[in-house]
Each structure stands twice: as C-alpha cells, then as structure tokens.
N, C-alpha and C. Protein backbone atom coordinates (compact mmCIF):
# COMPACT_ATOMS: atom_id res chain seq x y z
N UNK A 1 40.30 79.17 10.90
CA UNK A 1 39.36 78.08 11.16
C UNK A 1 37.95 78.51 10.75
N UNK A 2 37.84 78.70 9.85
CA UNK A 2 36.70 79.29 9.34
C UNK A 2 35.47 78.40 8.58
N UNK A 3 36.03 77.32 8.47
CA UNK A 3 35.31 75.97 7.80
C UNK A 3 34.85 75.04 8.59
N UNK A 4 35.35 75.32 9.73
CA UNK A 4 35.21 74.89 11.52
C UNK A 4 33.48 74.68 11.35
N UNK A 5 32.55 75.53 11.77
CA UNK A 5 31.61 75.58 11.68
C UNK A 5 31.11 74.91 11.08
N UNK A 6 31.35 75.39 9.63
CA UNK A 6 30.15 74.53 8.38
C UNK A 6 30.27 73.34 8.24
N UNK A 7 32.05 72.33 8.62
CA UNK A 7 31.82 71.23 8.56
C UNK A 7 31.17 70.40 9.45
N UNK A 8 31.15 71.35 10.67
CA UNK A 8 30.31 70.42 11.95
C UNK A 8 28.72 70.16 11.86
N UNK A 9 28.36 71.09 11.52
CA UNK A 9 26.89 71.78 10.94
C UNK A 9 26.23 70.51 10.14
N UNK A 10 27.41 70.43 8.91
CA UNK A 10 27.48 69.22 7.74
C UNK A 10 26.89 68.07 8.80
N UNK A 11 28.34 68.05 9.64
CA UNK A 11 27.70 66.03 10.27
C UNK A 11 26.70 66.35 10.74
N UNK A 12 26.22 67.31 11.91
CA UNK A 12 25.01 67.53 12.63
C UNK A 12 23.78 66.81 11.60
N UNK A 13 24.08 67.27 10.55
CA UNK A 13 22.74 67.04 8.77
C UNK A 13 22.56 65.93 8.78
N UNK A 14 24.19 65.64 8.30
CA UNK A 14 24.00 63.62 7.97
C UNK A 14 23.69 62.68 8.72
N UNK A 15 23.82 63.12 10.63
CA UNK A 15 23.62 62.31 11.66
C UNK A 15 22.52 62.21 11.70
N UNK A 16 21.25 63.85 11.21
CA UNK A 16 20.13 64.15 11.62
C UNK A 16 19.31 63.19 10.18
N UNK A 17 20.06 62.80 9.28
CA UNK A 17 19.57 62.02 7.61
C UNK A 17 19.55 60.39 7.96
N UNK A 18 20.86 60.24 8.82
CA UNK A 18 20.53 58.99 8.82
C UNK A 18 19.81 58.77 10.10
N UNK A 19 18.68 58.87 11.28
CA UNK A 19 18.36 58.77 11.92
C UNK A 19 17.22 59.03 11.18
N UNK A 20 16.69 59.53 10.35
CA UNK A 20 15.47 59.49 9.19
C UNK A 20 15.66 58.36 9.14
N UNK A 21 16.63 58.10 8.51
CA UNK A 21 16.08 56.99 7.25
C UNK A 21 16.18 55.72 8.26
N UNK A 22 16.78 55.65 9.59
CA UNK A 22 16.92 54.66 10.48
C UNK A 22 15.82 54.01 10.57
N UNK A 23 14.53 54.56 10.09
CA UNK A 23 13.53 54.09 10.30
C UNK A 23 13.19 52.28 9.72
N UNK A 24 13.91 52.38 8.10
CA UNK A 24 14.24 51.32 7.91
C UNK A 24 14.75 50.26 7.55
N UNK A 25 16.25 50.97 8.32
CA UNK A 25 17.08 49.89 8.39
C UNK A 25 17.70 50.39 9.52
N UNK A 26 17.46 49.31 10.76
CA UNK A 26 17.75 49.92 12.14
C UNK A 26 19.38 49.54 12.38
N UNK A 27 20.12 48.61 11.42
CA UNK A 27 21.58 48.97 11.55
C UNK A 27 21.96 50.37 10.99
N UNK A 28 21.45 50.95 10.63
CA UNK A 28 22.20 52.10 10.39
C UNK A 28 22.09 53.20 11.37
N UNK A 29 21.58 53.05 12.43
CA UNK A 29 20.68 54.36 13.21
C UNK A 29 21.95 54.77 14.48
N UNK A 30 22.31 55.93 14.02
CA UNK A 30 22.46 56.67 14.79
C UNK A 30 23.01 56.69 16.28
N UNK A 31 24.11 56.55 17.23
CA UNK A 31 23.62 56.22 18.35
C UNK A 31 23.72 57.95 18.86
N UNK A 32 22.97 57.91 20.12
CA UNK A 32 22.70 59.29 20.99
C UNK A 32 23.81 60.36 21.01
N UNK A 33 24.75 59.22 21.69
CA UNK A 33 25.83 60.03 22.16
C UNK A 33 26.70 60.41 21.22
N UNK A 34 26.71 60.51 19.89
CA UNK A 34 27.42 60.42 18.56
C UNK A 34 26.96 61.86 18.17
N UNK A 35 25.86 62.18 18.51
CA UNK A 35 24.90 63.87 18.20
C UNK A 35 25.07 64.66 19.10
N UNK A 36 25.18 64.01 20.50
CA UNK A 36 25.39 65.14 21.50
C UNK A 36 27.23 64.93 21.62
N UNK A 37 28.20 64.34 21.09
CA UNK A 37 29.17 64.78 21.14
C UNK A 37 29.63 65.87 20.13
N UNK A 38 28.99 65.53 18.78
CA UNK A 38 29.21 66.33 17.65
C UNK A 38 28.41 68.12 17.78
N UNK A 39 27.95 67.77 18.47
CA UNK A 39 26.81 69.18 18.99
C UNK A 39 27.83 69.99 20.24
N UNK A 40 28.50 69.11 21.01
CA UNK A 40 28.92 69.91 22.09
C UNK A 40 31.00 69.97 21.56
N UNK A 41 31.08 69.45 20.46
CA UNK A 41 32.45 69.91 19.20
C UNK A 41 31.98 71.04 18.65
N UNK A 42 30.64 71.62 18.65
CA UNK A 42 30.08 72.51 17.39
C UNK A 42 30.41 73.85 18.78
N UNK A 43 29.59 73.74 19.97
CA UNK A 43 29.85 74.86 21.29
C UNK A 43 31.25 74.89 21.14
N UNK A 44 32.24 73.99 21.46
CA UNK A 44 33.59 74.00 21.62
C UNK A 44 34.36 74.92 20.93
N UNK A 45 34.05 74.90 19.62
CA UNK A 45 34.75 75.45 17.88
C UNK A 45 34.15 76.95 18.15
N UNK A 46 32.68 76.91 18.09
CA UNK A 46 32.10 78.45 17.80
C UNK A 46 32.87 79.13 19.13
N UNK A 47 32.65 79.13 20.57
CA UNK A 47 32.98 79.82 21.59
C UNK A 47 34.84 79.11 21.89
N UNK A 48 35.45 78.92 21.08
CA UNK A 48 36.80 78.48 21.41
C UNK A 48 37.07 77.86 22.88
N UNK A 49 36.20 77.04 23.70
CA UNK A 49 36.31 76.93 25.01
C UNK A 49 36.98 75.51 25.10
N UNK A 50 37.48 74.99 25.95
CA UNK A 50 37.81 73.50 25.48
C UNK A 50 37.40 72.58 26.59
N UNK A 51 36.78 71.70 26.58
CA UNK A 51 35.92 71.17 27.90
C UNK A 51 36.35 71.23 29.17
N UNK A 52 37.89 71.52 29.08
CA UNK A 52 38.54 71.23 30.71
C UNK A 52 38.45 72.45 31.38
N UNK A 53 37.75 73.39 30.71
CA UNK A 53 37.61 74.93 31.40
C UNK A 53 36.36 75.36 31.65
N UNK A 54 36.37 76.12 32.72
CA UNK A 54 35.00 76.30 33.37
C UNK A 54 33.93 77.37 32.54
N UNK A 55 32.34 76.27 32.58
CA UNK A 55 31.81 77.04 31.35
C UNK A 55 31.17 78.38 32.12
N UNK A 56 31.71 78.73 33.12
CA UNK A 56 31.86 80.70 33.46
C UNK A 56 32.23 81.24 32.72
N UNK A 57 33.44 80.94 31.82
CA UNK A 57 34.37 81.46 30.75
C UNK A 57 33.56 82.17 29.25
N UNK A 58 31.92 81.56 29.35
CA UNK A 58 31.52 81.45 28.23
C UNK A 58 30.59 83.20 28.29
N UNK A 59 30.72 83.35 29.82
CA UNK A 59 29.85 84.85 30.12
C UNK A 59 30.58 86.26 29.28
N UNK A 60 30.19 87.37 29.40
CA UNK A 60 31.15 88.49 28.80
C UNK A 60 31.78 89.07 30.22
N UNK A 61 32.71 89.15 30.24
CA UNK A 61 33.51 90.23 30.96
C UNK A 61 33.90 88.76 32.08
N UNK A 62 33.98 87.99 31.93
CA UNK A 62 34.33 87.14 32.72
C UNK A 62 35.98 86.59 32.49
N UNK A 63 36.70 86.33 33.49
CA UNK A 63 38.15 85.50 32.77
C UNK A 63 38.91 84.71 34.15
N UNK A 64 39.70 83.84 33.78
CA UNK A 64 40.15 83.21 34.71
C UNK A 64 40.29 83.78 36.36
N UNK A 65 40.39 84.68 36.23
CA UNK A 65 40.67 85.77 37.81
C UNK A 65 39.59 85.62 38.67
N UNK A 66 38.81 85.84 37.64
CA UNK A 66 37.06 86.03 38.59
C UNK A 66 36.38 84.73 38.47
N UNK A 67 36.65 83.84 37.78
CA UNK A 67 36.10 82.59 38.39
C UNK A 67 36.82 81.83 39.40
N UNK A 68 38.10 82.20 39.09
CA UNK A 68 38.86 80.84 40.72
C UNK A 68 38.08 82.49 42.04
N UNK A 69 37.85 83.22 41.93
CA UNK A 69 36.69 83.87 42.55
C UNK A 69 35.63 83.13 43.29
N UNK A 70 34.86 82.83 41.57
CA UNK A 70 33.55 82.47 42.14
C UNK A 70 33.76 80.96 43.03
N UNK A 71 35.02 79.94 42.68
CA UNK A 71 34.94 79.08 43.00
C UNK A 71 35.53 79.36 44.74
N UNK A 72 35.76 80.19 44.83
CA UNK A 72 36.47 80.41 46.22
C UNK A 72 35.83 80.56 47.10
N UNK A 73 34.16 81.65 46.38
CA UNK A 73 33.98 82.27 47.86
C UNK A 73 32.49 81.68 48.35
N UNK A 74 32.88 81.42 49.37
CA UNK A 74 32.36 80.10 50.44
C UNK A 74 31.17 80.19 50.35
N UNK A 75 30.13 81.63 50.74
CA UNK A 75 29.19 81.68 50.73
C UNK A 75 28.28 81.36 49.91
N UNK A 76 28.59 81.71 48.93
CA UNK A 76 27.66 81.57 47.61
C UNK A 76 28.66 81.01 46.39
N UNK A 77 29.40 79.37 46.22
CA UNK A 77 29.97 79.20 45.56
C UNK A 77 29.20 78.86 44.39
N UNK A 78 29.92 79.06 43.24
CA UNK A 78 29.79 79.33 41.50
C UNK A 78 30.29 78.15 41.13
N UNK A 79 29.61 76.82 40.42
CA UNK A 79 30.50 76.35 39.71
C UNK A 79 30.07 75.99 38.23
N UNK A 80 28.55 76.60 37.93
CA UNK A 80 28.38 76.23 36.73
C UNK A 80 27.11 77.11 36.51
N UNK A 81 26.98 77.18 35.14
CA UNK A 81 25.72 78.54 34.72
C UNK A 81 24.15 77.92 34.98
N UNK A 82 23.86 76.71 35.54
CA UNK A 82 22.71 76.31 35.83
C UNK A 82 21.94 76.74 36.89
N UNK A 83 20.83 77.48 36.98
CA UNK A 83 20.01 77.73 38.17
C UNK A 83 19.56 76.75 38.80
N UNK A 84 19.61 76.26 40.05
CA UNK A 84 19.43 75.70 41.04
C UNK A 84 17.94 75.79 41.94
N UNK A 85 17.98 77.07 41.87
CA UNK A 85 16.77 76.93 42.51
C UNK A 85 15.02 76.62 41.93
C-alpha cells in the first residue's frame, strides 16, 4: 500500500483547488465534511488505525492490554489523548 498516501494527499490538492476556485462558481465548492473525512482516511492509511479502535493505540509502546487498562481504572480513567484540564 504504498500509493496509499500519495493518492490521498492528491484529493486533499484537488479539494484544496476547488475551494479556490469556489470563489466563482459557488456550485462547485467544496463541502467541509468532504476534507475532514478525506484528512482523517489520510491518519487512518499512514498510522494503519481504523476508527473503531481507541486512538491510545496511536502512542508507542502502547497495545490493546494496556488500554482496556486505562479504560478500567476508576480513578483516573483514559479514554482519549485530549487534555482536559
């Protein structure tokens, strides 16, 4: 899967070309969620993760064992790489 990348990269271009040129002709423009799906296919492909798995998976030395871990333990539960405080 080595073409994986460059073709996603590709749409990322053409999505990012026609949202230029959307300027004028507003049927052609782009919708939002069309860039942030093709952007979060591009995370998916590079880090092999597949959305239904917890993005803990994406740390080093991390693997299924130690996250039903983090999700377990009561005190200080883990369920996603975002800081909170």
């Amino acid at each position: 899967m080595t073409k994986g990348p460059a073709l996603i990269q590709e749409m990322i271009s053409c999505l990012s070309q026609l949202a230029v040129m959307a300027k004028w002709d507003k049927a052609t423009t782009p919708r939002l969620e069309t860039l942030e799906n093709v952007m979060k296919l591009s995370q998916m492909i590079i880090q092999g993760l597949s959305d239904k798995k917890s993005p803990l998976l994406q740390l080093p030395h991390f693997n299924d064992d130690f996250v039903k871990y983090c999700h377990r333990n009561k005190k200080q539960q883990v369920k996603s790489l975002r800081n909170t405080h």
